[in-house]
N, C-alpha and C. Protein backbone atom coordinates (compact mmCIF):
# COMPACT_ATOMS: atom_id res chain seq x y z
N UNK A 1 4.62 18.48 -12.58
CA UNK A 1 5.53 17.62 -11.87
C UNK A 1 5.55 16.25 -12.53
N UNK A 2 6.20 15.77 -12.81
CA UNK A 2 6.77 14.29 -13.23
C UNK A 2 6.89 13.23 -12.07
N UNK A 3 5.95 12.42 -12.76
CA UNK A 3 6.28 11.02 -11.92
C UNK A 3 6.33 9.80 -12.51
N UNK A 4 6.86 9.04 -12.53
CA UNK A 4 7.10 7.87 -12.84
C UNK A 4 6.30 6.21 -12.20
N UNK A 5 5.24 5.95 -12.82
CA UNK A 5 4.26 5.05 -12.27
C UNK A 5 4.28 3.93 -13.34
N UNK A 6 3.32 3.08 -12.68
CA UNK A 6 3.37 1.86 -13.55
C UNK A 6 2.08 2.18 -14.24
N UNK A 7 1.68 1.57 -15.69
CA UNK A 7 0.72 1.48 -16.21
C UNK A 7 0.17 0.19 -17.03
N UNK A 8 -0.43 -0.02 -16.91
CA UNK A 8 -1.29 -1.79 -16.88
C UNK A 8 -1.69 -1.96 -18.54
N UNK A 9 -1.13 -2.71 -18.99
CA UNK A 9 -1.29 -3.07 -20.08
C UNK A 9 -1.50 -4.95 -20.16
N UNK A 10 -1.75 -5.41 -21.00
CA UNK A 10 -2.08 -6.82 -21.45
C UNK A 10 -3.45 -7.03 -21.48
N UNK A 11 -3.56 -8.21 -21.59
CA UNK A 11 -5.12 -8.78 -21.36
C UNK A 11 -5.56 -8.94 -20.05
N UNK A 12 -7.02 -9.67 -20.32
CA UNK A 12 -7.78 -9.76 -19.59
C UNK A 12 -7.25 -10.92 -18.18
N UNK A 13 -7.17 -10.75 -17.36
CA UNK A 13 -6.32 -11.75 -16.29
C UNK A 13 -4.98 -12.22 -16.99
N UNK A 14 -4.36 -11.40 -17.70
CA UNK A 14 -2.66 -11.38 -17.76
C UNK A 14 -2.45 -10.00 -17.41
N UNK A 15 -2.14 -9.81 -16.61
CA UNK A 15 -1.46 -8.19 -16.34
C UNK A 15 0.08 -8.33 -16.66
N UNK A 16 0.52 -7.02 -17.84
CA UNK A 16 1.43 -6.36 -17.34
C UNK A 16 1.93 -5.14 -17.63
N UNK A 17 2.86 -4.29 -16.88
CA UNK A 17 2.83 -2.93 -16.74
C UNK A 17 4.02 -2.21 -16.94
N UNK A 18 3.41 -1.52 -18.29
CA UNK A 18 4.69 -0.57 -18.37
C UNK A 18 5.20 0.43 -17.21
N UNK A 19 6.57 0.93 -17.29
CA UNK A 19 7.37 1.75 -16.07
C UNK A 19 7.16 3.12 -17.10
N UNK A 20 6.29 3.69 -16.58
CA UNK A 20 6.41 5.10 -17.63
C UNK A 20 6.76 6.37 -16.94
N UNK A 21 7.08 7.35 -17.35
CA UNK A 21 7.77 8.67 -17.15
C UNK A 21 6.77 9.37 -17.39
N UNK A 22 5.96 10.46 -16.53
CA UNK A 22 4.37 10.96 -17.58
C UNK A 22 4.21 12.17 -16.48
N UNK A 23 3.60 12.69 -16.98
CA UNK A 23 3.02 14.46 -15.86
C UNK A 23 2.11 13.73 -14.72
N UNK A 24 2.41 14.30 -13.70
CA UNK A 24 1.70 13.96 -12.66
C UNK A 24 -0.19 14.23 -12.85
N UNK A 25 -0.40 14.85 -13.84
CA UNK A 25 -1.76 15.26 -14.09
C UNK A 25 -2.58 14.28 -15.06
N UNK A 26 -1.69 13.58 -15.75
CA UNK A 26 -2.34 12.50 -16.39
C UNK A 26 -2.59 11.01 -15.71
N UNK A 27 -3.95 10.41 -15.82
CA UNK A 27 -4.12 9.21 -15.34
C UNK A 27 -3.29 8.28 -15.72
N UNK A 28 -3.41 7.63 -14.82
CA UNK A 28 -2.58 6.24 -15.20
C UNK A 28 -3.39 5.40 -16.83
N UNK A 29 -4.61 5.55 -16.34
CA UNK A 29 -5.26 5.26 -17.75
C UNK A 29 -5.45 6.11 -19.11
N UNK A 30 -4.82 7.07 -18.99
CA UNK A 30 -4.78 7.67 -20.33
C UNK A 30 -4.08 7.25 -21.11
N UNK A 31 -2.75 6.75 -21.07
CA UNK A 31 -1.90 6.43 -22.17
C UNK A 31 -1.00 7.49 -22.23
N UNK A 32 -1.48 8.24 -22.01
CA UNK A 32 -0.30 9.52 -22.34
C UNK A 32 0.87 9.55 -21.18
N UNK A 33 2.29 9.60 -22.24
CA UNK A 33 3.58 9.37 -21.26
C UNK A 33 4.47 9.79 -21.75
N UNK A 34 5.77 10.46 -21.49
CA UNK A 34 6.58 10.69 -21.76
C UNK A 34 7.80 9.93 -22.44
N UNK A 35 8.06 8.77 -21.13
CA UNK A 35 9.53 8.26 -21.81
C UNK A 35 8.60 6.72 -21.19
N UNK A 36 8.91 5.84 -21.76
CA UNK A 36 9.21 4.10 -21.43
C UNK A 36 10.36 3.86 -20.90
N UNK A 37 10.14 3.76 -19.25
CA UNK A 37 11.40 2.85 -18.96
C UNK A 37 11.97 1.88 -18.35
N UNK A 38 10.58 0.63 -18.92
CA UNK A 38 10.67 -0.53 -18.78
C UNK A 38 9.48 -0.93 -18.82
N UNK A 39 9.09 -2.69 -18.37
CA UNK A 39 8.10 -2.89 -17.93
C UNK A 39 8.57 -4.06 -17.17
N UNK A 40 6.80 -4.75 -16.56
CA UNK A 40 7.11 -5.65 -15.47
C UNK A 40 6.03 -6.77 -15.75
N UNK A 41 6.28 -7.82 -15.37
CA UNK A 41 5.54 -8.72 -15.52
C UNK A 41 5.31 -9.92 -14.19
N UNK A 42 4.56 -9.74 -13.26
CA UNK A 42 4.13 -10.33 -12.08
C UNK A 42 4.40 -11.83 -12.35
N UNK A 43 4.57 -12.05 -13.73
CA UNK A 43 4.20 -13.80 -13.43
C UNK A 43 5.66 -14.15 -13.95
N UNK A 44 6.58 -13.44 -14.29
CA UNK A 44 7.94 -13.69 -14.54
C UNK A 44 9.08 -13.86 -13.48
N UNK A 45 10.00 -14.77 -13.12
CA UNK A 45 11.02 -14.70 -12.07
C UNK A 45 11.93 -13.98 -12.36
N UNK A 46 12.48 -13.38 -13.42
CA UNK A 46 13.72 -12.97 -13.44
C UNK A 46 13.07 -10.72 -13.30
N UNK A 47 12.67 -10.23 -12.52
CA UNK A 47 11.84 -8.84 -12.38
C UNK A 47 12.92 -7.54 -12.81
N UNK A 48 13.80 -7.55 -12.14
CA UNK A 48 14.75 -6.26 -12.10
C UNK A 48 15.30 -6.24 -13.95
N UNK A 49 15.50 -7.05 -14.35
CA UNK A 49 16.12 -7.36 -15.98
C UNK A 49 15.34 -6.72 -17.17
N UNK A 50 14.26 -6.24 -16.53
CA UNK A 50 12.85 -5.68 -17.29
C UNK A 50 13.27 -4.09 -17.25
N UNK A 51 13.81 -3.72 -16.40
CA UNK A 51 13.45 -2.20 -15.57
C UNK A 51 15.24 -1.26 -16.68
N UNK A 52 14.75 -0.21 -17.02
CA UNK A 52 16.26 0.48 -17.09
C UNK A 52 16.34 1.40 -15.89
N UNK A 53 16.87 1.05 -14.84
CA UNK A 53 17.73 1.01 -13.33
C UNK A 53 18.44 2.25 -13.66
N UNK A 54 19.17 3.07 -14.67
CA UNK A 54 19.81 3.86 -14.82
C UNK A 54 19.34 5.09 -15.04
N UNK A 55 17.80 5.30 -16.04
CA UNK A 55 17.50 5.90 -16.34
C UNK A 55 16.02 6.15 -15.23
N UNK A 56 15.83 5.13 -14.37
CA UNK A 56 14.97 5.42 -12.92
C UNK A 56 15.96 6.55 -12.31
N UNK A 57 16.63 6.07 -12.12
CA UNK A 57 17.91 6.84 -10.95
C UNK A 57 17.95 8.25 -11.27
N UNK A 58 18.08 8.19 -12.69
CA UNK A 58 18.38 9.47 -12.93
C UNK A 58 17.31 10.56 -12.95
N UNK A 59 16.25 10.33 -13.37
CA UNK A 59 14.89 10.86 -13.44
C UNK A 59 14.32 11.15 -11.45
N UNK A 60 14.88 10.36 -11.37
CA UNK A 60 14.75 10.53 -9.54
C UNK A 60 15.47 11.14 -8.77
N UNK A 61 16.85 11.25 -9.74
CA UNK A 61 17.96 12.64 -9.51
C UNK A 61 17.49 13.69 -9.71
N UNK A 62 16.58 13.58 -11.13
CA UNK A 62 16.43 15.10 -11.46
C UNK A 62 14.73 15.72 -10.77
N UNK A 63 14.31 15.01 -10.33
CA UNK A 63 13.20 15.46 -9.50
C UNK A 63 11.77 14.88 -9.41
N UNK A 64 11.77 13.54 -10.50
CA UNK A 64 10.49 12.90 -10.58
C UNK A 64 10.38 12.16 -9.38
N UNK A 65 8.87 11.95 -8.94
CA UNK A 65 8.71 11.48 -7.99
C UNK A 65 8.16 10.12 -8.35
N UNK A 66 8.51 8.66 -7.24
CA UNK A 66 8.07 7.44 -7.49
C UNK A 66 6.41 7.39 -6.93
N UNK A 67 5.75 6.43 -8.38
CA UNK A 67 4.18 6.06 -6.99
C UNK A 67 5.26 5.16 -6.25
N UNK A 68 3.53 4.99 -4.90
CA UNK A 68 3.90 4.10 -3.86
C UNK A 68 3.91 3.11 -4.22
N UNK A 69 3.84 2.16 -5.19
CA UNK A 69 3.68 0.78 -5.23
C UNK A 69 5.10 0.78 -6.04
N UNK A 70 5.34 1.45 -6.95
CA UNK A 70 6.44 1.45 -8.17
C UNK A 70 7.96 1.47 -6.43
N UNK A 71 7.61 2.66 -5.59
CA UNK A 71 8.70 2.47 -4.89
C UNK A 71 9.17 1.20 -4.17
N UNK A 72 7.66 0.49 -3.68
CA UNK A 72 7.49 -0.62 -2.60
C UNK A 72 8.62 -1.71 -3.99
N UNK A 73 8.35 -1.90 -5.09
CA UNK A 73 8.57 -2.68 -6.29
C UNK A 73 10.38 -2.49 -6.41
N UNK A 74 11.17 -0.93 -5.93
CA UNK A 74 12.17 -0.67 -6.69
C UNK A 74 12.93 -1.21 -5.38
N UNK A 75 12.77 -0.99 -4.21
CA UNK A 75 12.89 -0.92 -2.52
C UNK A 75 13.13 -2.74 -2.24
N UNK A 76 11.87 -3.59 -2.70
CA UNK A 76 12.30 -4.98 -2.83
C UNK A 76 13.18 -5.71 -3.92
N UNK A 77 13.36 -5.34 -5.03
CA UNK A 77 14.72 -5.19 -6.03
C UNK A 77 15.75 -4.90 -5.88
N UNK A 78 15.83 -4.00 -4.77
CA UNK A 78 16.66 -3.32 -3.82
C UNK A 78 17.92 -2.50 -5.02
N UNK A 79 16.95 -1.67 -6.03
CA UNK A 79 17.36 -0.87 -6.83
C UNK A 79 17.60 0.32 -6.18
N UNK A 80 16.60 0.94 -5.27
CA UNK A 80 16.95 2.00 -4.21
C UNK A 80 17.17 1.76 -3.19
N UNK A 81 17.73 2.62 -2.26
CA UNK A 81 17.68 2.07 -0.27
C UNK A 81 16.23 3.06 -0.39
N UNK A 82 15.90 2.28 1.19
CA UNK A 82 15.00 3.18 2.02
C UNK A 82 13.86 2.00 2.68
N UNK A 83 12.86 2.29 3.00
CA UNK A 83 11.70 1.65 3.71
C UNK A 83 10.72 1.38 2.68
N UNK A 84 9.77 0.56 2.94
CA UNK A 84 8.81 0.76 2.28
C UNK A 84 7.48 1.31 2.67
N UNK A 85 6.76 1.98 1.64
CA UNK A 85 5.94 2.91 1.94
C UNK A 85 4.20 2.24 2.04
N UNK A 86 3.60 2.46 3.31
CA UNK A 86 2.40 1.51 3.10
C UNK A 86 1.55 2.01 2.29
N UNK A 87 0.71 1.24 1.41
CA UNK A 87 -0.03 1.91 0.29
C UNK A 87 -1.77 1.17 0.19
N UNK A 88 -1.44 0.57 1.68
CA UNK A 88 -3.05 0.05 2.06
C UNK A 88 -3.83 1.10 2.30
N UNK A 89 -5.05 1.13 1.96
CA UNK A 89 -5.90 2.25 2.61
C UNK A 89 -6.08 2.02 4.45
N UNK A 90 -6.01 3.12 5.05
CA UNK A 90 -6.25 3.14 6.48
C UNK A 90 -7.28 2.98 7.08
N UNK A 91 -7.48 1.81 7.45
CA UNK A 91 -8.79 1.44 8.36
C UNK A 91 -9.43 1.71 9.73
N UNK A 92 -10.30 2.12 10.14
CA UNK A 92 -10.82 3.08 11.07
C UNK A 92 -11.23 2.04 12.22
N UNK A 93 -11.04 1.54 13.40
CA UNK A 93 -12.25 0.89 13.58
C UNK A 93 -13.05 0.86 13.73
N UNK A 94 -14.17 0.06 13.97
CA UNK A 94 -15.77 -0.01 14.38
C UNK A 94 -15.82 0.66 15.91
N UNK A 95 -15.98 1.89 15.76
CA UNK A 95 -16.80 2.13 17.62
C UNK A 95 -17.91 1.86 17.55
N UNK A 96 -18.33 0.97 18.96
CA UNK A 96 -19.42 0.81 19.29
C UNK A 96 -20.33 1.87 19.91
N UNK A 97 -21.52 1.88 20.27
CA UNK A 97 -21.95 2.62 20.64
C UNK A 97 -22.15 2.21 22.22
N UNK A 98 -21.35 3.06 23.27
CA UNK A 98 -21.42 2.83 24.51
C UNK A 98 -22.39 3.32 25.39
N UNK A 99 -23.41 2.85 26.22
CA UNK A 99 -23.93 3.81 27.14
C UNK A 99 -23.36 4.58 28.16
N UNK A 100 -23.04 5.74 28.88
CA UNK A 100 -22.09 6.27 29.80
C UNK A 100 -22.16 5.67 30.90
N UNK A 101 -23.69 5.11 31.29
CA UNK A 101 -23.57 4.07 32.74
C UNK A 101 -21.89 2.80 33.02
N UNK A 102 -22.19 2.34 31.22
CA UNK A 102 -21.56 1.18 31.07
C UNK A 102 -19.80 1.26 30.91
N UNK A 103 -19.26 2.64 30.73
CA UNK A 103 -18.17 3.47 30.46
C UNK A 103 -17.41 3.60 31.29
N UNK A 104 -18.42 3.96 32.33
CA UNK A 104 -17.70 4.34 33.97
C UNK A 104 -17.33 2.56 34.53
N UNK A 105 -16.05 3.00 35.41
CA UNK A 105 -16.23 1.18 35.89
C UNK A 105 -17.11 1.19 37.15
N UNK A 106 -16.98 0.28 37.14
CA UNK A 106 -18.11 -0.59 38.76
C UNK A 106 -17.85 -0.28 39.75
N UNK A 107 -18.83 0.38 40.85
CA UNK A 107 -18.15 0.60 41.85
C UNK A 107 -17.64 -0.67 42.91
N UNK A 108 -16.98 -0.62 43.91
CA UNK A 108 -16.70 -1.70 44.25
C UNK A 108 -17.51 -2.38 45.15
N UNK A 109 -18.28 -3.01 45.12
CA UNK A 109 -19.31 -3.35 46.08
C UNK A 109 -18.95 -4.68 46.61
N UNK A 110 -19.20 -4.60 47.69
CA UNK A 110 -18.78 -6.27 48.28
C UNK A 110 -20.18 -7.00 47.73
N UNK A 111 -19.67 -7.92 47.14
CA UNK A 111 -20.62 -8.86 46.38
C UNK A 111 -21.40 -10.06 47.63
N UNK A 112 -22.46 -10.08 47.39
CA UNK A 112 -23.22 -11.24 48.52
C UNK A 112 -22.61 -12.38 48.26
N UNK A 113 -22.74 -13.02 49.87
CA UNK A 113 -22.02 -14.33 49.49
C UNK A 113 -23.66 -15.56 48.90
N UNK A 114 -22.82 -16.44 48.98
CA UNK A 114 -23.91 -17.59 48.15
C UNK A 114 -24.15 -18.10 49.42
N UNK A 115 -25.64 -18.56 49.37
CA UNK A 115 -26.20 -18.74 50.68
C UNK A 115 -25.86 -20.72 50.36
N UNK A 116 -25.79 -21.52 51.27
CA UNK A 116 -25.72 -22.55 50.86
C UNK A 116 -26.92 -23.67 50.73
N UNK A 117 -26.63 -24.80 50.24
CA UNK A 117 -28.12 -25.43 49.87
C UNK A 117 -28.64 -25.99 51.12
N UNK A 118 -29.74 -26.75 51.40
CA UNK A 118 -30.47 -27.10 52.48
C UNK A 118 -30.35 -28.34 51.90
N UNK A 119 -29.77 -29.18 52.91
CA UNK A 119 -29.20 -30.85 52.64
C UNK A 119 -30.85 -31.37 53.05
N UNK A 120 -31.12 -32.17 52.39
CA UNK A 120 -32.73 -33.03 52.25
C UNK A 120 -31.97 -34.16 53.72
């Protein structure tokens, strides 16, 4: 299966990333890719001018699938319609550990009143 992901090239704290065309079985870090079709550069303003838009489309016609970040990237370019896809990992929360006494609620007990002070 074919997908089309970004792959990280430049130096050391300069990132930027080619748009490659590659088998879904190869890492992003291998190098190995099919077609170039484009790249991107995070620290540049002008983003979409990088990308060939025509040859995404079409590769997405013919059945390659986008990563999630490459889509979140094409979706705010607003090269494709659609939503964007969350690509945070899912966080669980912390359960505490409850005792079952403390689980159940309170029964309702009429609470004592406050006795008052003894004036000196």
């Amino acid at each position: 299966m074919l997908i089309i992901r970004l792959q990280r090239t430049g130096r050391k704290h300069e990132p930027t990333f080619r748009v490659v065309l590659t088998d879904s079985k190869n890492g992003p870090k291998s190098g190995k890719y099919l077609k170039n079709l484009g790249w991107y550069d995070s620290r540049l303003k002008n983003k979409a001018d990088q990308l060939d838009t025509e040859a995404i489309k079409k590769w997405v016609k013919d059945g390659a699938k986008l990563s999630d970040t490459l889509h979140n990237f094409l979706v705010s370019q607003k090269v494709i319609t659609g939503k964007k896809v969350n690509v945070l990992p899912k966080k669980t929360p912390i359960k505490k550990d409850v005792p079952p006494e403390a689980a159940k609620p309170a029964e309702a007990a009429p609470a004592p009143a406050p006795e008052p002070a003894p004036v000196a």
